[in-house]
PDB file of N, CA and C in Angstrom:
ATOM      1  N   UNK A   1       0.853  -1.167   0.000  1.00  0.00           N
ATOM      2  CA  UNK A   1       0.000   0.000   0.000  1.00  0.00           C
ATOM      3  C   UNK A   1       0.897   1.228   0.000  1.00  0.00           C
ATOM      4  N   UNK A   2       0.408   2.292  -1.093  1.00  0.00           N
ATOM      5  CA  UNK A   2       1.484   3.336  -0.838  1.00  0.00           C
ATOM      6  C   UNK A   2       0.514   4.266  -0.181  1.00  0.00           C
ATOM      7  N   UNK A   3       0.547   5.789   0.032  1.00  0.00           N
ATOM      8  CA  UNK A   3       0.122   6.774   0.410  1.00  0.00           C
ATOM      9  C   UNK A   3      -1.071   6.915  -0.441  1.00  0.00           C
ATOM     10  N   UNK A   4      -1.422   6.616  -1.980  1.00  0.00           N
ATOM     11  CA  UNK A   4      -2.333   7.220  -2.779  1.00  0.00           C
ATOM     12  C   UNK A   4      -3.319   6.341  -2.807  1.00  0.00           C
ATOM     13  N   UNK A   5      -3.601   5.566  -2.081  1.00  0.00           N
ATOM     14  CA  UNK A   5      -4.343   3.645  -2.064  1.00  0.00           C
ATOM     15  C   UNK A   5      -5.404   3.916  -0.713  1.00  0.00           C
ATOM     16  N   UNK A   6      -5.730   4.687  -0.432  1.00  0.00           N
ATOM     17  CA  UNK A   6      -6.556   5.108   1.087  1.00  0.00           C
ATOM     18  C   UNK A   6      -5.896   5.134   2.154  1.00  0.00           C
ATOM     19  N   UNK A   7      -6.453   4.844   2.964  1.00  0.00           N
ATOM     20  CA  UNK A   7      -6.373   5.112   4.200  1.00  0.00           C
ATOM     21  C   UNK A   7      -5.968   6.432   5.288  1.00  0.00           C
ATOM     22  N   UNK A   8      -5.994   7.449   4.049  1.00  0.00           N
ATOM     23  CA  UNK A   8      -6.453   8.753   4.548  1.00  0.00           C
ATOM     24  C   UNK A   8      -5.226   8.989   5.460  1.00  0.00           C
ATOM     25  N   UNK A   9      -5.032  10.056   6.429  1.00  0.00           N
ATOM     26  CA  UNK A   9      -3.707  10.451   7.293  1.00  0.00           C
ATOM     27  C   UNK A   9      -4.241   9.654   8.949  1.00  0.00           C
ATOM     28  N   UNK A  10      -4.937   8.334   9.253  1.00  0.00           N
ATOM     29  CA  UNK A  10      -5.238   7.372  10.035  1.00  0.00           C
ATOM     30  C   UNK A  10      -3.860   7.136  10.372  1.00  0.00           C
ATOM     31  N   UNK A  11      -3.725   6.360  11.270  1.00  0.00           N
ATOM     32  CA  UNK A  11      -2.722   5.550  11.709  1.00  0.00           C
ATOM     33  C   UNK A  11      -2.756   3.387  11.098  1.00  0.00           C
ATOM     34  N   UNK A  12      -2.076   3.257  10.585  1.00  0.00           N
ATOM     35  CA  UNK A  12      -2.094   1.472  10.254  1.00  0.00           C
ATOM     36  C   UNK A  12      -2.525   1.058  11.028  1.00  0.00           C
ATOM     37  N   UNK A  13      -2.616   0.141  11.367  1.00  0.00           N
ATOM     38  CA  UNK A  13      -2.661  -1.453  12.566  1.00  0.00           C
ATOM     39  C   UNK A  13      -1.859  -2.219  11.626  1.00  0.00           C
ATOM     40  N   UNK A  14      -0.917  -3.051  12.310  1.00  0.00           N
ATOM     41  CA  UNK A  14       0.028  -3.550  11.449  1.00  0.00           C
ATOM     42  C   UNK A  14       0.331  -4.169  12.150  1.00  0.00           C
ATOM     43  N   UNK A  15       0.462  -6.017  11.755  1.00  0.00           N
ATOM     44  CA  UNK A  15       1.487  -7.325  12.435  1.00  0.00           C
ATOM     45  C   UNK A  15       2.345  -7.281  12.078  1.00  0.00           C
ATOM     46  N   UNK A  16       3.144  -7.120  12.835  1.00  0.00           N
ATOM     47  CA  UNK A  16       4.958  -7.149  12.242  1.00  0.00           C
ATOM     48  C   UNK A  16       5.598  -8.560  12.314  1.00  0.00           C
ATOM     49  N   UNK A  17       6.171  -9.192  10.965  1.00  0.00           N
ATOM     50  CA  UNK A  17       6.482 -10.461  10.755  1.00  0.00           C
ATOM     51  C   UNK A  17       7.883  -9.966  10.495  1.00  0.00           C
ATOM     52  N   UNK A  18       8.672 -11.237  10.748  1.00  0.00           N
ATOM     53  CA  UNK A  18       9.901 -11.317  10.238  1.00  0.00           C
ATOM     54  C   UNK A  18       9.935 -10.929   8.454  1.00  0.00           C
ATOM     55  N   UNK A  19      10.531  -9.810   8.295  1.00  0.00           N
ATOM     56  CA  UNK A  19      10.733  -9.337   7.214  1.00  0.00           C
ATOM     57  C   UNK A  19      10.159  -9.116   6.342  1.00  0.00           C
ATOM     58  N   UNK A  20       8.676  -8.974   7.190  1.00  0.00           N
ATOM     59  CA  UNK A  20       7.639  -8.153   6.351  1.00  0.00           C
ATOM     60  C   UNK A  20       6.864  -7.571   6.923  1.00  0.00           C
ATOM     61  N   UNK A  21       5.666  -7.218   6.456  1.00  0.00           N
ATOM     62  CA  UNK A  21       4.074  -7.260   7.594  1.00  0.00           C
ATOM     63  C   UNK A  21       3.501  -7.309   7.071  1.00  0.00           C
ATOM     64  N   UNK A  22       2.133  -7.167   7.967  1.00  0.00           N
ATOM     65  CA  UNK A  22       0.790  -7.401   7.218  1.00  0.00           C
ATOM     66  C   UNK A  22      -0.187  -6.215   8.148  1.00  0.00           C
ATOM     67  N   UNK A  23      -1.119  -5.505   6.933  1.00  0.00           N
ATOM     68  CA  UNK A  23      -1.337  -4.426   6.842  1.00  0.00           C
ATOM     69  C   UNK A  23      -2.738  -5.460   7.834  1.00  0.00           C
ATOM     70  N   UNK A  24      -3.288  -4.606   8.694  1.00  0.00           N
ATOM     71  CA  UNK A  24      -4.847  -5.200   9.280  1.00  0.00           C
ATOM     72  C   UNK A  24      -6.016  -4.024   9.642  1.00  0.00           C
ATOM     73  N   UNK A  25      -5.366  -3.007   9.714  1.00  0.00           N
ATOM     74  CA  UNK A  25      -6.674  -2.215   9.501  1.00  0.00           C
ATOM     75  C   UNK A  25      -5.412  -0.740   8.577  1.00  0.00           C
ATOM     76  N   UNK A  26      -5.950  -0.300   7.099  1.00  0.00           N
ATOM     77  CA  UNK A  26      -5.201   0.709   6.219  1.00  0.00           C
ATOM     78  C   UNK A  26      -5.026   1.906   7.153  1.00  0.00           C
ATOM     79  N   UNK A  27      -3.681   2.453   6.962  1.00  0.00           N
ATOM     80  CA  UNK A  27      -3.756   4.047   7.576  1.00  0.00           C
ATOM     81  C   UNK A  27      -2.205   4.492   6.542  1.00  0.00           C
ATOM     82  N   UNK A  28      -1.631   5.568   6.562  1.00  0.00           N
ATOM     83  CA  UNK A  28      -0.465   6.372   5.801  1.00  0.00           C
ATOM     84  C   UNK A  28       0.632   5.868   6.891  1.00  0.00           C
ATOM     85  N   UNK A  29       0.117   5.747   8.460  1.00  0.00           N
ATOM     86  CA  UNK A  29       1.516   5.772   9.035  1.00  0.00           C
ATOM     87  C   UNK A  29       1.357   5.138   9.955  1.00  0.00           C
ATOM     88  N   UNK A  30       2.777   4.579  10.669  1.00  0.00           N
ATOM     89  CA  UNK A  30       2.766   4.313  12.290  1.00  0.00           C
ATOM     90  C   UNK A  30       3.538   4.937  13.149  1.00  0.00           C
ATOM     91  N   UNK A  31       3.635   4.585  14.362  1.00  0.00           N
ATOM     92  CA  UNK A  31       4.425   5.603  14.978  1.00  0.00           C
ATOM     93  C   UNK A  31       5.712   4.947  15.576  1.00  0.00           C
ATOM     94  N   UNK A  32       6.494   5.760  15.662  1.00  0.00           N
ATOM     95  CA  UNK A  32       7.778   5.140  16.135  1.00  0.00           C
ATOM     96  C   UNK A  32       7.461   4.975  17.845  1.00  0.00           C
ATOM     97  N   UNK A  33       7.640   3.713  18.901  1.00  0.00           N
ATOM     98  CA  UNK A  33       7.821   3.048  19.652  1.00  0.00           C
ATOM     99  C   UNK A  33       8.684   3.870  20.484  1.00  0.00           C
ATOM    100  N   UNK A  34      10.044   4.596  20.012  1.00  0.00           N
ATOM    101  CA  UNK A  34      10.687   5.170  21.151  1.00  0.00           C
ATOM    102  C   UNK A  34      10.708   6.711  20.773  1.00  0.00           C
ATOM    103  N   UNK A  35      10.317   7.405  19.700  1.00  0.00           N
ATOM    104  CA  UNK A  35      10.404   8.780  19.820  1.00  0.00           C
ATOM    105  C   UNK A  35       9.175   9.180  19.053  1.00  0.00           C
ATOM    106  N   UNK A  36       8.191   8.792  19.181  1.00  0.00           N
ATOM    107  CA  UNK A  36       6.923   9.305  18.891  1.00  0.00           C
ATOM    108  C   UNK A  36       6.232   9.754  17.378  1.00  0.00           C
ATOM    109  N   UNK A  37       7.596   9.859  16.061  1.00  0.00           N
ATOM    110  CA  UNK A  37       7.786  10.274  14.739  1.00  0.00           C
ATOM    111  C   UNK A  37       6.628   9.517  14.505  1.00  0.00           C
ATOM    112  N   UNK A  38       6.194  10.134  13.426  1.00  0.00           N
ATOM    113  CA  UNK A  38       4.881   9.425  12.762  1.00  0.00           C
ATOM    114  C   UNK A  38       5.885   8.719  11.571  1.00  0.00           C
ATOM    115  N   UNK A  39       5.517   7.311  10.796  1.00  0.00           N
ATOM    116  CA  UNK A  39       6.559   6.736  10.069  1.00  0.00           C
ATOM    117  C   UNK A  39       5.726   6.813   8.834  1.00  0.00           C
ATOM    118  N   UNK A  40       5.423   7.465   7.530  1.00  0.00           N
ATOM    119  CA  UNK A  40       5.089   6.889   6.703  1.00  0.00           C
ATOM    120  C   UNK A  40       5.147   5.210   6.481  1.00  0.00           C
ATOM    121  N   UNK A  41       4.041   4.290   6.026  1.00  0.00           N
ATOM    122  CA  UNK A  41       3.884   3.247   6.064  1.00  0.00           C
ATOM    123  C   UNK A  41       4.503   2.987   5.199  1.00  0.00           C
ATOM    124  N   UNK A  42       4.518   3.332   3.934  1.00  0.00           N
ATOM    125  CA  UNK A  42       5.857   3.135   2.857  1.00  0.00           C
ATOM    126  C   UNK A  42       7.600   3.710   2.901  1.00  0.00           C
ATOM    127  N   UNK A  43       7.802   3.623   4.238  1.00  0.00           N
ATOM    128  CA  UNK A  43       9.062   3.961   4.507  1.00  0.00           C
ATOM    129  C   UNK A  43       9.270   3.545   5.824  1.00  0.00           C
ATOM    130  N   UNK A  44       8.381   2.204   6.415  1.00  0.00           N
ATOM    131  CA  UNK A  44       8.757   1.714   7.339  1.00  0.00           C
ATOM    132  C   UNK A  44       9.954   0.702   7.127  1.00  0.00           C
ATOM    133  N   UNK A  45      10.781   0.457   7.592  1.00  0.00           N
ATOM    134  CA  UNK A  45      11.828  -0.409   7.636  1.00  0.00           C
ATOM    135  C   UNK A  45      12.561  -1.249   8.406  1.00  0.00           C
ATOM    136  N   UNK A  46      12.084  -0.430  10.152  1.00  0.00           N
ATOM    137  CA  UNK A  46      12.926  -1.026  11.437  1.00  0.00           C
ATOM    138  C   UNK A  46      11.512  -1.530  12.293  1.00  0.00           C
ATOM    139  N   UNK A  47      11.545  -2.579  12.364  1.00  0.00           N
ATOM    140  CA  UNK A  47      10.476  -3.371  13.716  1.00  0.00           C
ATOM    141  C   UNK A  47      10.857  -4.096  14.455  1.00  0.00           C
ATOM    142  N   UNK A  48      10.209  -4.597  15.128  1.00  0.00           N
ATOM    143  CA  UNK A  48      10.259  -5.458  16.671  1.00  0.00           C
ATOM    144  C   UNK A  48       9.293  -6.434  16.452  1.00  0.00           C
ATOM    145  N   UNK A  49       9.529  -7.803  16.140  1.00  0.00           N
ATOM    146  CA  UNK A  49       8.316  -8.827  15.601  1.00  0.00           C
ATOM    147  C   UNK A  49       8.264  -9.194  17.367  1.00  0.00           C
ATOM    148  N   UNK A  50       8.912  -9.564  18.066  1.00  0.00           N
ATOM    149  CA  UNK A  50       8.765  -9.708  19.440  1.00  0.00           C
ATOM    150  C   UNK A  50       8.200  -8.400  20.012  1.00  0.00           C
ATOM    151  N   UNK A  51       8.328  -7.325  20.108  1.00  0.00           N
ATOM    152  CA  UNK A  51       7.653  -6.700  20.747  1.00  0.00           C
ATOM    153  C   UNK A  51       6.230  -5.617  19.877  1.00  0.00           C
ATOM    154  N   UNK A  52       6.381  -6.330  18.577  1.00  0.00           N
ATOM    155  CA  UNK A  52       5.245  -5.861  17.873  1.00  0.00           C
ATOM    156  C   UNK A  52       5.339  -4.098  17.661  1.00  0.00           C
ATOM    157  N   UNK A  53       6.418  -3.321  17.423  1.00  0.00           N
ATOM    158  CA  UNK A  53       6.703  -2.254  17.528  1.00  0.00           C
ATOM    159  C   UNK A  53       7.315  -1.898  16.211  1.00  0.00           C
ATOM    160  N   UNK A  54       6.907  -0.451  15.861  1.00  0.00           N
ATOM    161  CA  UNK A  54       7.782   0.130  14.555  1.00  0.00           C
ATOM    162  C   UNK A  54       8.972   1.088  15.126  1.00  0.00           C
ATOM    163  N   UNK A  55       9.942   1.421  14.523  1.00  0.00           N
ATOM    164  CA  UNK A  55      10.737   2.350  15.018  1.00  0.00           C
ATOM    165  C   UNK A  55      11.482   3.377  13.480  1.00  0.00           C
ATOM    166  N   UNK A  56      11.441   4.452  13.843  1.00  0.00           N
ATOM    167  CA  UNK A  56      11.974   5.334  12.775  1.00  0.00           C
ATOM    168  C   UNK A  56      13.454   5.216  12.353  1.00  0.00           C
ATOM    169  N   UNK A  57      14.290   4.702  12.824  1.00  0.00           N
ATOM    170  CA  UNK A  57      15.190   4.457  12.008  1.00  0.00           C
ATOM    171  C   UNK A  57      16.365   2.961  13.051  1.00  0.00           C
ATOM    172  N   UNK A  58      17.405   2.769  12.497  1.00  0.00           N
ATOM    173  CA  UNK A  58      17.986   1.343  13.300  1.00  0.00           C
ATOM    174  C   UNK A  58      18.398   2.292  14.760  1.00  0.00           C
ATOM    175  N   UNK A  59      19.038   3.202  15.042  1.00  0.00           N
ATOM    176  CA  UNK A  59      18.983   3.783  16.385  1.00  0.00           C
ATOM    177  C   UNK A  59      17.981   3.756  17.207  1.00  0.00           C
ATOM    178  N   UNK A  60      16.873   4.198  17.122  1.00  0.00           N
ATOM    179  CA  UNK A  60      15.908   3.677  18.079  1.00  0.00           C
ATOM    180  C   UNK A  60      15.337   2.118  17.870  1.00  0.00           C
ATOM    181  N   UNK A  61      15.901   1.669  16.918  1.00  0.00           N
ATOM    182  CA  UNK A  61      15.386   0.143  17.190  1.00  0.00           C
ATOM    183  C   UNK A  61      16.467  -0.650  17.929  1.00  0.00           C
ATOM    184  N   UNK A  62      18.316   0.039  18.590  1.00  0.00           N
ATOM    185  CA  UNK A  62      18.645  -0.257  18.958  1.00  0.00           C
ATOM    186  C   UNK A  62      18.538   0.032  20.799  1.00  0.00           C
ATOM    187  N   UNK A  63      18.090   1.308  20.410  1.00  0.00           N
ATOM    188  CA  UNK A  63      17.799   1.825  21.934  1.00  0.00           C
ATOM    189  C   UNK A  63      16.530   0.957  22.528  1.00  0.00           C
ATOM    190  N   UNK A  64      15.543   0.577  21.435  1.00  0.00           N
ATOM    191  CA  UNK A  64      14.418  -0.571  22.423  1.00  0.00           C
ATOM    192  C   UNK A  64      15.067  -1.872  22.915  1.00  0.00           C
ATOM    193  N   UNK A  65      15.981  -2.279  21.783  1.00  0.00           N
ATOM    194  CA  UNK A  65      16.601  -3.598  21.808  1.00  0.00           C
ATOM    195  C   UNK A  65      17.401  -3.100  23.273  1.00  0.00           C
ATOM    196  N   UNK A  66      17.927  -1.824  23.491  1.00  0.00           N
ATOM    197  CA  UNK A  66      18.752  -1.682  24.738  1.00  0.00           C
ATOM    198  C   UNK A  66      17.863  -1.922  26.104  1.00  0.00           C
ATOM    199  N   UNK A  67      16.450  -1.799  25.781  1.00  0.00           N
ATOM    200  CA  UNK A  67      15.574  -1.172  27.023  1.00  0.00           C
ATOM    201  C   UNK A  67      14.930  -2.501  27.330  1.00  0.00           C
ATOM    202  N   UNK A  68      14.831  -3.205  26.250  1.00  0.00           N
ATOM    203  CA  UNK A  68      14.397  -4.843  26.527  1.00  0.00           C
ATOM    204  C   UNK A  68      15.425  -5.940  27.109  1.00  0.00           C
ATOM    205  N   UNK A  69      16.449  -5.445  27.096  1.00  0.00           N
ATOM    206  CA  UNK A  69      17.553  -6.029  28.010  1.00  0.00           C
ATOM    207  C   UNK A  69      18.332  -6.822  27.144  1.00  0.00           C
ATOM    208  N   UNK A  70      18.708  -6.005  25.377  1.00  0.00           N
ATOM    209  CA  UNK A  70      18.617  -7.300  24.566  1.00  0.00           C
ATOM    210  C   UNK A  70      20.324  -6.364  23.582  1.00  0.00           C
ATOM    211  N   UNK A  71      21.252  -7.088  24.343  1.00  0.00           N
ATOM    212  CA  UNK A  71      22.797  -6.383  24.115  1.00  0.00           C
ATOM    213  C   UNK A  71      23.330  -6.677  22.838  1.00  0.00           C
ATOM    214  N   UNK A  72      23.718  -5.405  22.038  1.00  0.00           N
ATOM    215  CA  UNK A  72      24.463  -5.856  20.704  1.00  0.00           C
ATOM    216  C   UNK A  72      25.022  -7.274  20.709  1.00  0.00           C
ATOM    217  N   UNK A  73      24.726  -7.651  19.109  1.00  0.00           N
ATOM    218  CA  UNK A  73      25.516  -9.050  19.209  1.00  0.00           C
ATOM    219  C   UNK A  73      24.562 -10.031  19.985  1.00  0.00           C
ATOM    220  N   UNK A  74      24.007  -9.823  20.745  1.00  0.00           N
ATOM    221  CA  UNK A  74      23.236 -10.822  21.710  1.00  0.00           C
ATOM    222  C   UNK A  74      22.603 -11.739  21.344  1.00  0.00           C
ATOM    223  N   UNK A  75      22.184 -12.846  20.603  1.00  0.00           N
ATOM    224  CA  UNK A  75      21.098 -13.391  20.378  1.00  0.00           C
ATOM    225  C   UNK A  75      19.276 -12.847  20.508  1.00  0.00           C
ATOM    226  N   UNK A  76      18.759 -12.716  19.632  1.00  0.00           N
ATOM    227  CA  UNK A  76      17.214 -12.241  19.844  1.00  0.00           C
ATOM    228  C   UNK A  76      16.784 -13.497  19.720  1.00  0.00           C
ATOM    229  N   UNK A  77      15.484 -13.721  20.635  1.00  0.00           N
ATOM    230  CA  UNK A  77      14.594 -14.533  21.092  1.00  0.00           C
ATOM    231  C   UNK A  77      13.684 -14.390  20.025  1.00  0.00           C
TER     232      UNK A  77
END
């Protein structure tokens, strides 16, 4: 879904899968998990399939990975 396909300036609902997702209710955006950025849905790129979260760029997807107790290099669950 890009921006011109509906879902109006809504927010997504979105399952986050390993290296993809799946769209469940249409919106333009989601929000980033640790700094609040609204993410265009066609320029999402960084998630959390374990904690079901979007994040605006790999820095805050490292700072959640920091806050979940989950250390560079570390193995993810």
């Amino acid at each position: 879904m890009n921006r011109f396909e509906g879902g109006g300036s809504r927010e997504a609902k979105i399952r986050y899968l390993d290296g993809d997702y799946q769209i469940l209710a249409p919106g333009s955006y989601v929000t980033c998990a640790m700094t609040g950025t609204t993410i265009p849905v066609d320029e999402l790129r960084y998630w959390s399939v374990a904690r079901q979260e979007a994040y605006i760029d790999a820095s805050a997807s490292l700072e959640a990975d920091k806050r979940a107790g989950i250390l560079p290099n570390q193995k993810r669950a």
